[in-house]
N, C-alpha and C. Protein backbone atom coordinates (compact mmCIF):
# COMPACT_ATOMS: atom_id res chain seq x y z
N UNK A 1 -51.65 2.47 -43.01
CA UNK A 1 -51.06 3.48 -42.18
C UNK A 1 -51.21 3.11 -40.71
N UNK A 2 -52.42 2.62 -40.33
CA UNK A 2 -52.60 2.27 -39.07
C UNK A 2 -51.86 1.38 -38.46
N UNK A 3 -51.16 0.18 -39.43
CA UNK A 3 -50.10 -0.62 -38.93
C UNK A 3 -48.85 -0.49 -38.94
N UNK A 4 -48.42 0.71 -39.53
CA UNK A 4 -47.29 1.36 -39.28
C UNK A 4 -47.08 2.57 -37.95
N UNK A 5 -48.49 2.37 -37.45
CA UNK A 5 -48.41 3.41 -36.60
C UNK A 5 -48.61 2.52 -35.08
N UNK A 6 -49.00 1.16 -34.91
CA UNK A 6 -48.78 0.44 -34.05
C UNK A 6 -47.55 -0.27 -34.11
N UNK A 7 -46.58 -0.18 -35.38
CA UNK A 7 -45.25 -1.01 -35.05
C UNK A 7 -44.06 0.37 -34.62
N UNK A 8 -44.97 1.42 -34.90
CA UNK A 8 -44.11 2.93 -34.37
C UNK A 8 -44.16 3.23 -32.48
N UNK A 9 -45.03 2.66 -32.35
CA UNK A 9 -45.28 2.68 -30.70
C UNK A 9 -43.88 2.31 -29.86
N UNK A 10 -44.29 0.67 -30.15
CA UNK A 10 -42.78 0.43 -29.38
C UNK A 10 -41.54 0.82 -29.48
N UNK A 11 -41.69 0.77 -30.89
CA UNK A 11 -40.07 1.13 -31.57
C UNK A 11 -39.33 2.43 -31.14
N UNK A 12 -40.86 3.10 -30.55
CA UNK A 12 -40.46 4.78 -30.16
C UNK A 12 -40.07 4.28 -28.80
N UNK A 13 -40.92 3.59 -27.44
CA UNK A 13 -40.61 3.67 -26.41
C UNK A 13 -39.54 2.51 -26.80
N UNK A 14 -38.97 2.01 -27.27
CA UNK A 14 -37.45 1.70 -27.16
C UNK A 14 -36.40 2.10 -27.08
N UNK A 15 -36.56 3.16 -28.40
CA UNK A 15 -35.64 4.41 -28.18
C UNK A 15 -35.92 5.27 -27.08
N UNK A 16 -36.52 5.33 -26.71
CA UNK A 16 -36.35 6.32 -25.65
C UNK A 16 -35.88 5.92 -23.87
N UNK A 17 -36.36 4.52 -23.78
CA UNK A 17 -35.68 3.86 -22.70
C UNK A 17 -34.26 4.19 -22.97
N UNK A 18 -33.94 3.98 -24.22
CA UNK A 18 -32.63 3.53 -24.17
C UNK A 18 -32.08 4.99 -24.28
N UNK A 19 -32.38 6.23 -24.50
CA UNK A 19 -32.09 7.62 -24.45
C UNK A 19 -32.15 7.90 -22.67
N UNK A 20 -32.68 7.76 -22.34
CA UNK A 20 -33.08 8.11 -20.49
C UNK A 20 -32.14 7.09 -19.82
N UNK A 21 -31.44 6.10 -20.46
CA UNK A 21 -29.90 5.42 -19.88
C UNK A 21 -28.64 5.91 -20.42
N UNK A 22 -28.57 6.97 -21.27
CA UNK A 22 -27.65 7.78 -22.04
C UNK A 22 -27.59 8.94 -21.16
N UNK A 23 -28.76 9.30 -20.48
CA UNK A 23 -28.30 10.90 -20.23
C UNK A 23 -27.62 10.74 -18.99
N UNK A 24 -27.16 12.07 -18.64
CA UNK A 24 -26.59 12.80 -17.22
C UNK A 24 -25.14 12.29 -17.97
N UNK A 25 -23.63 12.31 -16.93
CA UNK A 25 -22.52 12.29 -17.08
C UNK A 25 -21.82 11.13 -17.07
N UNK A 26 -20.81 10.99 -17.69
CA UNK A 26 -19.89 9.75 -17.06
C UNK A 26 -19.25 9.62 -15.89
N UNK A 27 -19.49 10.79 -15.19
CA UNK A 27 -18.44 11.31 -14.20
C UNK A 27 -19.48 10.78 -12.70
N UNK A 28 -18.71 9.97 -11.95
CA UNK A 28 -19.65 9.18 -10.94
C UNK A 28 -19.66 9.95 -10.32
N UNK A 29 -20.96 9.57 -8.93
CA UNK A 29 -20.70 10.66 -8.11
C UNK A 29 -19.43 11.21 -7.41
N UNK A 30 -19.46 11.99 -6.71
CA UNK A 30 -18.28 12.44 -5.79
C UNK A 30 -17.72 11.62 -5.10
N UNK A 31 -18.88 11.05 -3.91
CA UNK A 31 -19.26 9.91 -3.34
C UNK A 31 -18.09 8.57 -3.46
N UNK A 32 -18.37 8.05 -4.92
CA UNK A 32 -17.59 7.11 -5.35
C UNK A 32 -16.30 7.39 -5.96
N UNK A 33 -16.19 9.05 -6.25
CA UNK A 33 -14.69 8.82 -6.52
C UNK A 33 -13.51 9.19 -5.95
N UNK A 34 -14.44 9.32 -4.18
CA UNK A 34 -13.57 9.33 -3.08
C UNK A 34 -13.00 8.13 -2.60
N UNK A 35 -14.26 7.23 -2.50
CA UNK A 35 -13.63 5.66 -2.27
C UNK A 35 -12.68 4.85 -3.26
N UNK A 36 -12.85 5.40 -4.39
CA UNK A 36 -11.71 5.11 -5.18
C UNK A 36 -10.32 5.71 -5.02
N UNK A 37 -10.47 6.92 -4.79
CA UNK A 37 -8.94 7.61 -4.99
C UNK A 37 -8.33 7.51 -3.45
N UNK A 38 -9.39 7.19 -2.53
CA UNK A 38 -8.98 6.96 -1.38
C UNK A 38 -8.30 7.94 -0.46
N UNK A 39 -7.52 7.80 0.26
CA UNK A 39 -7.06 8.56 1.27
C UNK A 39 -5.25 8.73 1.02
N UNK A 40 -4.06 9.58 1.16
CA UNK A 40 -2.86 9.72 1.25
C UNK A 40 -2.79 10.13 2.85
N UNK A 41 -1.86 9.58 3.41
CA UNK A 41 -1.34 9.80 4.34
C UNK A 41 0.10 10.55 4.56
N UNK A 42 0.48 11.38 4.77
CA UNK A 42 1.70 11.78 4.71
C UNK A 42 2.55 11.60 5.66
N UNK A 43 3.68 10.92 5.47
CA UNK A 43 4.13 10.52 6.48
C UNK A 43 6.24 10.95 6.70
N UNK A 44 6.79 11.53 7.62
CA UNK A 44 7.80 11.80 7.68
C UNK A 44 8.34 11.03 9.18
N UNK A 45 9.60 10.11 9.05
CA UNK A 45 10.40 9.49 9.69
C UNK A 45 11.88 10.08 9.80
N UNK A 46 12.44 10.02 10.48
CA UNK A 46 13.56 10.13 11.00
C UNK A 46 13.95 9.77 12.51
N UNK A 47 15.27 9.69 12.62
CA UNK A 47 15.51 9.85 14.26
C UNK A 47 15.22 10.56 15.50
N UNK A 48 14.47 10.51 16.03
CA UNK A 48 13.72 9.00 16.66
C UNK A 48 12.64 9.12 16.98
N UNK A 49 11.88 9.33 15.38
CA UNK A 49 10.13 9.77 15.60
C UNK A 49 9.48 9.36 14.25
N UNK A 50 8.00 9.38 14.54
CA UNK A 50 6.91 8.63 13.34
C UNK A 50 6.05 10.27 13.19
N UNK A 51 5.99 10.78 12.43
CA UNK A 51 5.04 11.83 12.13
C UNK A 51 4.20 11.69 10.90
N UNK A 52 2.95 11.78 11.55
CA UNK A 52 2.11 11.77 10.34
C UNK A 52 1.34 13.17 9.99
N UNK A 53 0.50 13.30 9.16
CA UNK A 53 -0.53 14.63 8.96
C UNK A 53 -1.81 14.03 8.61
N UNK A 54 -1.99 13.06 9.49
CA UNK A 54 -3.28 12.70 9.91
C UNK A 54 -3.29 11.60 10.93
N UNK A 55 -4.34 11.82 12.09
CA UNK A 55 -4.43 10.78 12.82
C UNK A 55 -5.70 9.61 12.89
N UNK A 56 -6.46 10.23 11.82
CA UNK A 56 -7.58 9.17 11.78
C UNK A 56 -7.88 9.36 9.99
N UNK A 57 -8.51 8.25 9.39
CA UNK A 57 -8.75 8.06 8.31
C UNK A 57 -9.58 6.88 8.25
N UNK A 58 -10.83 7.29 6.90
CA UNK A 58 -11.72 6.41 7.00
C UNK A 58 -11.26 4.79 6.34
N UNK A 59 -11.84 3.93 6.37
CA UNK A 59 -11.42 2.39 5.89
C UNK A 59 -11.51 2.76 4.48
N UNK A 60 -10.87 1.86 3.80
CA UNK A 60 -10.61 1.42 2.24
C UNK A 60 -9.43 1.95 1.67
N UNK A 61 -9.12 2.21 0.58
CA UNK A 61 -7.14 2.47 0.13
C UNK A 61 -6.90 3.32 1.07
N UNK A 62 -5.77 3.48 1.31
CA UNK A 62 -5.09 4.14 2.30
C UNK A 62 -3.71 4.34 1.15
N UNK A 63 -3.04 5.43 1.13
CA UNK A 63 -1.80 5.33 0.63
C UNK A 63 -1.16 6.14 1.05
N UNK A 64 0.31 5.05 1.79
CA UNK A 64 0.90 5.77 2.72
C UNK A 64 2.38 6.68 1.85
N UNK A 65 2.36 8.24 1.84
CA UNK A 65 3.43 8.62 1.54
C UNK A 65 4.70 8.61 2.06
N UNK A 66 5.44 7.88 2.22
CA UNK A 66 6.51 7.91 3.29
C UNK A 66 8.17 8.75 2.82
N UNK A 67 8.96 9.43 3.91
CA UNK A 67 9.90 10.30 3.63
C UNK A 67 10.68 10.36 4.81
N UNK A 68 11.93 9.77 4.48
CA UNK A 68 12.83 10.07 5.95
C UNK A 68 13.74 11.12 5.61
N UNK A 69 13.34 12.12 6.33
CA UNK A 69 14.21 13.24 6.84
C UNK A 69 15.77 12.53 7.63
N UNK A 70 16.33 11.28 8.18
CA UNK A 70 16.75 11.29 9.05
C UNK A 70 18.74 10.46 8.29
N UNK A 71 19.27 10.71 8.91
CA UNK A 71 20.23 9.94 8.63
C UNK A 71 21.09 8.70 8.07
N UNK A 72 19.65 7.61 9.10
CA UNK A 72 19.56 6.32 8.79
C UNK A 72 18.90 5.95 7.85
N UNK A 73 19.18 4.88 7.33
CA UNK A 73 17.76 3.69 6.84
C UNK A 73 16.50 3.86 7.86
N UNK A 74 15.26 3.43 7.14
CA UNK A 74 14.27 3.57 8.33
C UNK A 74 13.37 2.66 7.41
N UNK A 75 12.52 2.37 8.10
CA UNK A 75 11.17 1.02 7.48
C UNK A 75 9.72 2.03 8.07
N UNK A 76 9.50 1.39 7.51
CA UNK A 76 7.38 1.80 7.85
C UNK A 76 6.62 0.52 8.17
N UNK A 77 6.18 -0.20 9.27
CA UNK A 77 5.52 -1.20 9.50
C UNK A 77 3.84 -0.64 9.76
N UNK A 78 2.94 -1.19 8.95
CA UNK A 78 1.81 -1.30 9.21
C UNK A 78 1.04 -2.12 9.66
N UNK A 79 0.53 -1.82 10.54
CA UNK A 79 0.29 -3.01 11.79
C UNK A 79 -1.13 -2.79 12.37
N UNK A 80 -2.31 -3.74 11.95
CA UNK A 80 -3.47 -3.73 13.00
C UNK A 80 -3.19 -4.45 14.21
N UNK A 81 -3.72 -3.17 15.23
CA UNK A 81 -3.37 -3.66 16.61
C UNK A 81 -4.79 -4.71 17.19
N UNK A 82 -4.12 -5.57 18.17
CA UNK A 82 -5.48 -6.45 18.54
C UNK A 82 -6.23 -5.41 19.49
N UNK A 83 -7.35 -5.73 19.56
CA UNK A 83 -7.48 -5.09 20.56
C UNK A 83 -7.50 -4.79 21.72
N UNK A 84 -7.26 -3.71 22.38
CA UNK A 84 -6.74 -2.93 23.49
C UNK A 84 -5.17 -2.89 23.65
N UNK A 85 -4.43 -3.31 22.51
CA UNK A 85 -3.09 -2.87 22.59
C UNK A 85 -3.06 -1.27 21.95
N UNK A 86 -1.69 -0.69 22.36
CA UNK A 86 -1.52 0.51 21.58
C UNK A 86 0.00 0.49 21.54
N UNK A 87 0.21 1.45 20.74
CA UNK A 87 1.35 1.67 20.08
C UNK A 87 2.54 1.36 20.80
N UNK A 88 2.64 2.13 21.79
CA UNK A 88 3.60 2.29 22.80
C UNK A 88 3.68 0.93 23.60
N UNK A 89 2.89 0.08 23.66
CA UNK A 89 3.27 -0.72 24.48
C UNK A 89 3.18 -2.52 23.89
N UNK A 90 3.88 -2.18 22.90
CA UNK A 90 3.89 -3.55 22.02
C UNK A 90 5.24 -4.05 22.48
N UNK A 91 4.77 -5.57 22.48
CA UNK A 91 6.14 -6.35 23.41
C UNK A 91 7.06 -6.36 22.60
N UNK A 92 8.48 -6.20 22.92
CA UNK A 92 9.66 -6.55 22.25
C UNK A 92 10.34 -7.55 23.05
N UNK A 93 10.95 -8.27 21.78
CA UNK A 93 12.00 -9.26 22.54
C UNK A 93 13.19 -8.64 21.39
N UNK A 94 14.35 -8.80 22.60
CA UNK A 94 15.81 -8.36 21.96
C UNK A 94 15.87 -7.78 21.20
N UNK A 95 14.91 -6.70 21.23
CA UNK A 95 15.15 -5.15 20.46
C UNK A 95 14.17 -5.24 19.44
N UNK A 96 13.12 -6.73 18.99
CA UNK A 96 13.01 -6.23 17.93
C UNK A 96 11.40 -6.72 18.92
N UNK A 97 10.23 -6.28 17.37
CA UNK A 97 8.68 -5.69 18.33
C UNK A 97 8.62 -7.14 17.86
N UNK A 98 7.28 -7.99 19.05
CA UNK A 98 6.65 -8.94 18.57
C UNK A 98 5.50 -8.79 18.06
N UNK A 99 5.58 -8.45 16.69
CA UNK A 99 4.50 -8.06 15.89
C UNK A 99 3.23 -8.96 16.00
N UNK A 100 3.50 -10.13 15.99
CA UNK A 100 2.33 -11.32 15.63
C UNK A 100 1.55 -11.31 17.47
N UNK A 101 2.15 -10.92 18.48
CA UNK A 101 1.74 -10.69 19.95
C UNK A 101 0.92 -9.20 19.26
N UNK A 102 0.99 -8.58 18.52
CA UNK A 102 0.51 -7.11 18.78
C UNK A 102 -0.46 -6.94 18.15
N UNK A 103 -0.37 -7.65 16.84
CA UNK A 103 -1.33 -7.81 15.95
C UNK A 103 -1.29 -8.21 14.55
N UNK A 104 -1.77 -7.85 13.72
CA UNK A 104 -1.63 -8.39 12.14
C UNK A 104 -0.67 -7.19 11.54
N UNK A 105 0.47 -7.48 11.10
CA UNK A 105 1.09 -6.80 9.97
C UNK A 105 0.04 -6.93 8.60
N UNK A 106 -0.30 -5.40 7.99
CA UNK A 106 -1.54 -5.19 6.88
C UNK A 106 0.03 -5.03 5.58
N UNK A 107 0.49 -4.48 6.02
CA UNK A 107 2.70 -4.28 4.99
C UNK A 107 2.93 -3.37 5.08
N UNK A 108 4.81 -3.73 4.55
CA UNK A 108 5.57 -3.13 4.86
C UNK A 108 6.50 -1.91 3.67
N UNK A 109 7.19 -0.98 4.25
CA UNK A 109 7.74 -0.65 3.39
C UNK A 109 9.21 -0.85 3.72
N UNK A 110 10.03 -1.29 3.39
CA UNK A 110 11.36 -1.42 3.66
C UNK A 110 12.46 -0.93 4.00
N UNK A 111 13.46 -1.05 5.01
CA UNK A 111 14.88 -0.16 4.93
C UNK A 111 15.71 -0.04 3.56
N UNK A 112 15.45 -0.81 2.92
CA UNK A 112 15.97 -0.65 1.91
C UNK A 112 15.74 0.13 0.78
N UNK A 113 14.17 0.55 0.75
CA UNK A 113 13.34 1.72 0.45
C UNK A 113 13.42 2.74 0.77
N UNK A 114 13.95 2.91 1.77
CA UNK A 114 14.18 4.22 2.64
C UNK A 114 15.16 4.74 3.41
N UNK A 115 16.05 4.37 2.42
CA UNK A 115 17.50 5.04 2.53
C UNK A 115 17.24 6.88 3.15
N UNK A 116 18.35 7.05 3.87
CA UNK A 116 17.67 8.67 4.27
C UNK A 116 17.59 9.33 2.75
N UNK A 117 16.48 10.81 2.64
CA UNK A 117 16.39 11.30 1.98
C UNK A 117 15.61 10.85 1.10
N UNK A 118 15.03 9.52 1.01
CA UNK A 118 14.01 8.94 0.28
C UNK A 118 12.83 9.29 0.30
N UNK A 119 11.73 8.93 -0.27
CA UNK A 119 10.69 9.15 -0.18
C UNK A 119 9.79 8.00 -1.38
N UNK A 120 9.30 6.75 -0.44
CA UNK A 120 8.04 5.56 -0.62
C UNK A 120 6.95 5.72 -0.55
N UNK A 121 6.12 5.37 -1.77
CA UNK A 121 4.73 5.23 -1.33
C UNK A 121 4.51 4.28 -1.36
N UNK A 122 3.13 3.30 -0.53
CA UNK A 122 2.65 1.98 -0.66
C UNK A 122 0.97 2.19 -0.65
N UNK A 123 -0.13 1.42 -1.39
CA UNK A 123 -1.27 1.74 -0.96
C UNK A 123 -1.97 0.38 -0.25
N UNK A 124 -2.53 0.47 0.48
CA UNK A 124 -3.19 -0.61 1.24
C UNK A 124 -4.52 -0.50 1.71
N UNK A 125 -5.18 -1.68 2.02
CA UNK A 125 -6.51 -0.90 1.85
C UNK A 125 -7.18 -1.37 3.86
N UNK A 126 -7.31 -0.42 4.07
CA UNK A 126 -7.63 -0.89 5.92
C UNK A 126 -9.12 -0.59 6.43
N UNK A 127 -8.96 -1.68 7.23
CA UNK A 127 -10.48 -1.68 7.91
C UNK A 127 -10.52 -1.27 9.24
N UNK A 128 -11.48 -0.78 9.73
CA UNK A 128 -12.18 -0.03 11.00
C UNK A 128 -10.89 -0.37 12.44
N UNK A 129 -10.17 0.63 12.75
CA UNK A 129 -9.39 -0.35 13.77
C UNK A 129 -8.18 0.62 14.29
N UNK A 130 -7.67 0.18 15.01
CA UNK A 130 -6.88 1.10 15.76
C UNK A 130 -5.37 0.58 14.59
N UNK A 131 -4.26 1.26 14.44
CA UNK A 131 -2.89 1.00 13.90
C UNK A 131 -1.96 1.26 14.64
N UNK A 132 -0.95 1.08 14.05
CA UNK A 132 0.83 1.30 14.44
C UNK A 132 1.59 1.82 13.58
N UNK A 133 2.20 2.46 13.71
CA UNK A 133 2.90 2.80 12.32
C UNK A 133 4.43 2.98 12.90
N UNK A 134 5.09 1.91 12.50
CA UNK A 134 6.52 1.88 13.08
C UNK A 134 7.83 1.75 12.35
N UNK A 135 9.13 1.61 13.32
CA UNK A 135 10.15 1.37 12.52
C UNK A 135 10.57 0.29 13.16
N UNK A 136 11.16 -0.79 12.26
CA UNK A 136 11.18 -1.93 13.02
C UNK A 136 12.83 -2.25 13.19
N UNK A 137 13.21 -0.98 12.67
CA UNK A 137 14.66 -1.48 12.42
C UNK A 137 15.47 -1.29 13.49
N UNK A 138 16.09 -2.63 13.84
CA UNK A 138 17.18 -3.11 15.09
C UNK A 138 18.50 -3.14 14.63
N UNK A 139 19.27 -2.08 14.76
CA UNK A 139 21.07 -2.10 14.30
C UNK A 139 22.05 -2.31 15.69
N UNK A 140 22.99 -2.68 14.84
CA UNK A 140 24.29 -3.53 15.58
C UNK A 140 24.71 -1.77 15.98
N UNK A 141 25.54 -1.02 17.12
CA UNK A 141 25.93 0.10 17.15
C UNK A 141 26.80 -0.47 18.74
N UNK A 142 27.92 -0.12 19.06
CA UNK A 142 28.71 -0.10 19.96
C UNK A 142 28.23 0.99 20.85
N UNK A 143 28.27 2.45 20.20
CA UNK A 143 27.58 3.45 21.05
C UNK A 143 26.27 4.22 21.04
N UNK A 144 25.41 3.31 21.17
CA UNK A 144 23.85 3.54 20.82
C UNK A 144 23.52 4.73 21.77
N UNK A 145 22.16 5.93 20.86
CA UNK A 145 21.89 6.69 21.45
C UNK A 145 20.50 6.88 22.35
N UNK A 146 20.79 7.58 23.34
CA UNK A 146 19.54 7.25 23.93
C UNK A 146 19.48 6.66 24.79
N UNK A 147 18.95 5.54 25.07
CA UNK A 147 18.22 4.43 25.64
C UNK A 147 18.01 2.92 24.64
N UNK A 148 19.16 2.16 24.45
CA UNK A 148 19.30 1.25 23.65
C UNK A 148 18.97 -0.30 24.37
N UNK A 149 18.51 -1.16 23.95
CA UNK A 149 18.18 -2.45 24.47
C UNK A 149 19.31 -3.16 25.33
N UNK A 150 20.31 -3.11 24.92
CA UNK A 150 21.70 -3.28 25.22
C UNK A 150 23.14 -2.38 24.48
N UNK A 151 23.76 -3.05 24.94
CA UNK A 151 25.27 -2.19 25.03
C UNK A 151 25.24 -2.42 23.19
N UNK A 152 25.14 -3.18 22.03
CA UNK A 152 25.42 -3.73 21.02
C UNK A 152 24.06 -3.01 19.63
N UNK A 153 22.74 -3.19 20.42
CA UNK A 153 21.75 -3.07 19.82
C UNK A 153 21.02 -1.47 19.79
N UNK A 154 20.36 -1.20 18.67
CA UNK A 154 19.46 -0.09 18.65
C UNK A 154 18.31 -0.60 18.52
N UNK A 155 17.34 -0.47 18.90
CA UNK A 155 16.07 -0.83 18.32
C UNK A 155 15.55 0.78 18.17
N UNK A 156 15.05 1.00 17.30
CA UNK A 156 13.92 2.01 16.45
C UNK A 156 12.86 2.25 17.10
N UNK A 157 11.94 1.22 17.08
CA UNK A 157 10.88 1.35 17.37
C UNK A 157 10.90 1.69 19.48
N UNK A 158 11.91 0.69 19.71
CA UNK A 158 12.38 1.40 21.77
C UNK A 158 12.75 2.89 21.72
N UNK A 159 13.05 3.26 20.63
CA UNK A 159 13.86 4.74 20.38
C UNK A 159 12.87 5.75 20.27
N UNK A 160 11.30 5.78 20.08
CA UNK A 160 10.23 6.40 19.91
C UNK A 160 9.74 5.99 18.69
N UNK A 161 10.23 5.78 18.11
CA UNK A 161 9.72 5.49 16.09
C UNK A 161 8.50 5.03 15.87
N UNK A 162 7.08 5.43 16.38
CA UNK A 162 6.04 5.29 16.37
C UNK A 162 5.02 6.08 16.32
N UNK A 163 3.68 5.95 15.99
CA UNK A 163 2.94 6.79 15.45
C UNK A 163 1.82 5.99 15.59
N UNK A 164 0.25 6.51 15.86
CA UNK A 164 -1.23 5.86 16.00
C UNK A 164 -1.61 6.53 15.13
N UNK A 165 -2.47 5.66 14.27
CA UNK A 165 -3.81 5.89 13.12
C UNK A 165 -4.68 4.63 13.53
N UNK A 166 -5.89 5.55 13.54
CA UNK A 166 -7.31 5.14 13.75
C UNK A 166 -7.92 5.16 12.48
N UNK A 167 -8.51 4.11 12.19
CA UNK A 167 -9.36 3.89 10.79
C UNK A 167 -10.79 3.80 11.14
N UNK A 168 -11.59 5.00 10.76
CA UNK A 168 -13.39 4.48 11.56
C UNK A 168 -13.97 3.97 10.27
């Protein structure tokens, strides 16, 4: 009996290690299943503006909802700015932005995605940093509105089509 009662020792604290890694939930903390599900951004475009419903959001997925209210085709450029640039004052040549002068394109969602009345999502995942959130789209128009680059061209983004998000 006595040697059934020293091969019962371990055999018990085995099971029971392995019971005290069974308990509590499957369900992770909160914590982690924020960084997973991440952040939505909501985002509405049209002529001749970037609106979001948020202006700062923490780093990791980001997923941008995008929806043009507006007439046109419209694009969504996501763009880390270098630093000390901002939105408004990213160089253009001949209507269209010099992105790679401004900073890193993180992507895009397309005019072709966003026919008016559409509505794109994209998720991306961003780090600590100032953004852009633009339209990059430059059309051929004889009678451009506004304030157009020239007599021929629209540019979007010269038209206001911009928006700042801060990622801390």
């Amino acid at each position: 009996m006595k040697a059934n009662a020293w091969l019962s020792v371990p055999l018990g604290l085995t099971l029971l290690a392995g019971l005290a890694g069974c308990g509590g939930s499957d369900t992770p903390p909160a914590q982690a299943q924020q960084a997973q599900a991440g952040t939505t951004v909501d985002v509405t475009i049209r002529e001749w503006t970037v609106m979001t419903d948020k202006v700062t959001v923490s780093s990791g997925p980001v997923t941008f909802r995008v929806t043009n209210t507006g007439t046109r085709p419209h694009e969504l450029v996501i763009l880390k700015l270098h630093p000390g640039m901002t939105p408004d004052a990213i160089p253009v040549k001949d209507g269209r932005v010099d992105e790679s002068a401004s900073g890193t394109v993180i992507d895009e969602i397309e005019d072709t995605d966003l026919p008016p009345t559409a509505t794109h999502s994209k998720t991306v995942i961003l780090t600590p940093g100032e953004y852009a959130l633009f339209c990059a789209v430059v059309e051929n128009n004889d009678l451009p509105p506004g304030t157009a680059t020239s007599k021929t061209k629209v540019s979007h983004y010269l038209h206001g089509m911009f928006a700042k998000l801060t990622v801390s």
